[in-house]
Protein backbone atom coordinates (compact mmCIF):
# COMPACT_ATOMS: atom_id res chain seq x y z
CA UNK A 1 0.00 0.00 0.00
CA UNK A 2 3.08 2.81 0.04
CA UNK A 3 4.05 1.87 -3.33
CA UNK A 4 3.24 4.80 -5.25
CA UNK A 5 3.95 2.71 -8.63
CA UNK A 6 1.06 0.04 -7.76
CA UNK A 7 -2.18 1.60 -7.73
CA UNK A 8 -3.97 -0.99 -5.59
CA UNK A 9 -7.58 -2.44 -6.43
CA UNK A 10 -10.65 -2.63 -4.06
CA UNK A 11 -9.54 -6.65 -3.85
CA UNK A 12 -5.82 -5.79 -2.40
CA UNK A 13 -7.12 -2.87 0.01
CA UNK A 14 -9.48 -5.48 1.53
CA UNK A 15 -7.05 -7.94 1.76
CA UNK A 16 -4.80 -5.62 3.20
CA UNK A 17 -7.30 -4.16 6.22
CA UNK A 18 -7.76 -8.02 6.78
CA UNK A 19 -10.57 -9.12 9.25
CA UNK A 20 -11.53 -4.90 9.66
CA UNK A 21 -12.92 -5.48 6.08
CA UNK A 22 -16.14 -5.70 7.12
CA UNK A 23 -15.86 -2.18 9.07
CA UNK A 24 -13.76 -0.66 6.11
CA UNK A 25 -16.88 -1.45 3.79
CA UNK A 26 -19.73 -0.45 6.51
CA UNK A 27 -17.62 3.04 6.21
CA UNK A 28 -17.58 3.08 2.82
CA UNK A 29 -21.57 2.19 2.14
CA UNK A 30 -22.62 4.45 5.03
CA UNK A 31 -20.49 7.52 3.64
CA UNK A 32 -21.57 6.01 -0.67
CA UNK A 33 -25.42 6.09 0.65
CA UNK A 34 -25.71 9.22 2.64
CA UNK A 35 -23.19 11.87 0.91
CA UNK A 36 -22.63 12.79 -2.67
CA UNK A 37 -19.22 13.06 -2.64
CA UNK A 38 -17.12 11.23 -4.84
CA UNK A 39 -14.04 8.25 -3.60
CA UNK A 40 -11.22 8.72 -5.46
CA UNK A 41 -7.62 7.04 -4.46
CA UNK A 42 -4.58 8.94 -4.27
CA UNK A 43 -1.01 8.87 -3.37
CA UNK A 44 -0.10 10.49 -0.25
CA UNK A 45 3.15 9.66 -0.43
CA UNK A 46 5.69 6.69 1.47
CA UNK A 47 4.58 7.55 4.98
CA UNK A 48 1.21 7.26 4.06
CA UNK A 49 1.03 5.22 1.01
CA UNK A 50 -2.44 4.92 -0.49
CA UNK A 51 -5.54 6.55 0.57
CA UNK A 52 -9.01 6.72 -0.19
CA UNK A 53 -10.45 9.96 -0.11
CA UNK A 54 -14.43 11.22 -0.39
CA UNK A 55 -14.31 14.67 -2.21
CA UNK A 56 -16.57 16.85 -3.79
CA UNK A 57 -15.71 20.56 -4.83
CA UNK A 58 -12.60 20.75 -3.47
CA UNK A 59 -13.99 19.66 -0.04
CA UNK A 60 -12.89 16.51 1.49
CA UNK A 61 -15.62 15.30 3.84
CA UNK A 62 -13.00 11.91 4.91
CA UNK A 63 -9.76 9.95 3.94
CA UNK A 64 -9.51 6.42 4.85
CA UNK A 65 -6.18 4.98 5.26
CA UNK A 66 -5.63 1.40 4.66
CA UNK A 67 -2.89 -0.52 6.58
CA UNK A 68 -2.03 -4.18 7.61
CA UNK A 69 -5.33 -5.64 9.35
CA UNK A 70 -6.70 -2.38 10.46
CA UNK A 71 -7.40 1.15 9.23
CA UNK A 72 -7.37 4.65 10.09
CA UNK A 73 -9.92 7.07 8.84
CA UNK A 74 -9.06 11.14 8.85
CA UNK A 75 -11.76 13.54 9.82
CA UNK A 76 -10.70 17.35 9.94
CA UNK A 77 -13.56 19.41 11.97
CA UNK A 78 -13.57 23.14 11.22
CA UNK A 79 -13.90 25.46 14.08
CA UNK A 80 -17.77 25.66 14.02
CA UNK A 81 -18.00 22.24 13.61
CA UNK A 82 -15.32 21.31 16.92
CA UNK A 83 -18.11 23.97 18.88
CA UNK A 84 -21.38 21.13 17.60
CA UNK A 85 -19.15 18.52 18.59
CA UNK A 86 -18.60 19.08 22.36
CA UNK A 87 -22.64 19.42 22.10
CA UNK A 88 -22.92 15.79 20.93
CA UNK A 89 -19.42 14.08 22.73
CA UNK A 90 -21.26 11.77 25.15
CA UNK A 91 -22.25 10.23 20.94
CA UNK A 92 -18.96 9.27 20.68
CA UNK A 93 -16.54 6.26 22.34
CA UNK A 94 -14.25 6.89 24.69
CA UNK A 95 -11.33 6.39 22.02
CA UNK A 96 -12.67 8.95 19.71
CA UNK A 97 -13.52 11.25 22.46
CA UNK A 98 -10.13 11.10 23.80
CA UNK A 99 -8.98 11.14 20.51
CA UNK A 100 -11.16 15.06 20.25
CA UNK A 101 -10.41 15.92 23.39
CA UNK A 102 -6.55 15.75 22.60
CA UNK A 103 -6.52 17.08 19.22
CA UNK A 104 -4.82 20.20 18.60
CA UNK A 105 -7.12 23.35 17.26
CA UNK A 106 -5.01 23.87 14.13
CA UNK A 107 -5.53 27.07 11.93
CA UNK A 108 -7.79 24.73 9.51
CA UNK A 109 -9.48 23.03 12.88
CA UNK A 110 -8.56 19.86 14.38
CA UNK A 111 -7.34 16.80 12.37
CA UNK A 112 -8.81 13.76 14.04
CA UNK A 113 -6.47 10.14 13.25
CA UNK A 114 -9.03 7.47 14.12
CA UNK A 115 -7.84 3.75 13.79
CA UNK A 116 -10.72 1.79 13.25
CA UNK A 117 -10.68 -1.41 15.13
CA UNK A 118 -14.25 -1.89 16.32
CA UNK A 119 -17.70 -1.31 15.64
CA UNK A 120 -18.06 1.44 17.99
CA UNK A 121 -15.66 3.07 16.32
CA UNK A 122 -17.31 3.34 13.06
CA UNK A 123 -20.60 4.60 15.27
CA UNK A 124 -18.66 7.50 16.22
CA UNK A 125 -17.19 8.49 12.43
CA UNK A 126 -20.98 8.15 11.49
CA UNK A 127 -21.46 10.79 14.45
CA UNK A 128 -18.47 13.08 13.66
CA UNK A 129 -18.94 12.82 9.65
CA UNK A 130 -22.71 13.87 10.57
CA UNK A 131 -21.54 16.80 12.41
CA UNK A 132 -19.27 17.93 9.11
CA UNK A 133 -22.23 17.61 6.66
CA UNK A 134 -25.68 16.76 6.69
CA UNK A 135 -26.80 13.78 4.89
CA UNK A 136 -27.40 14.61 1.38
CA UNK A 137 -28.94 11.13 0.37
CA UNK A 138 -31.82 9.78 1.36
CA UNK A 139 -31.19 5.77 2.82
């Protein structure tokens, strides 16, 4: 997945999150069902490798991140959007509310790293990504 060269296909990035598959696709159908923005995989570069990012007028809405057995998804929350979420926090795990709590309030707002590993974890994206943008689709 950090070979730039090798553009991988859906088949290698699910082999490659392993047994999180199932949470890696529950991400992507949630995010495919409820936004109109459009995946598209890029290069991040060697630290990174390969990500797949939702993006729809120059707006990124989320970047997942796929690694051996496991996955992290990126979330950046703007400033108004960091002020809903301490509204809704008891919505979201401990990890990811640690994980919120913690973040630095950048310029651009705070970039939140989660590593998915359960199901509660991909509650709480559905939570945060909500607070970002309202649904678009209708499920």
């Amino acid at each position: 997945m950090i070979d730039g060269n090798i553009k991988p296909t859906e088949d290698d990035i699910t082999k490659t999150v392993g047994e999180k598959s199932s949470l890696w696709l529950e991400i992507r159908k949630y995010v495919e069902e409820n936004y109109d923005f459009t995946p598209e995989l890029i290069y991040y570069g060697q630290k990174y490798g390969w990500t797949l990012r939702y993006r729809k007028s120059g707006k990124t809405l989320c970047s997942l991140f796929p690694e051996k057995d496991a996955f992290t998804i990126l979330v950046v929350l703007g400033k108004k959007e960091v002020e809903k979420t301490f509204s809704i926090i008891d919505r979201l795990n401990p990890e990811a509310r640690t994980l919120f709590e913690n973040a630095e309030q950048k310029r651009d707002g705070r970039w939140l790293w989660i590593r998915v590993l359960i199901n509660d974890d991909v509650e709480s994206i559905k939570v945060l990504l909500n607070v970002k943008r309202k649904r678009t689709k209708l499920s």
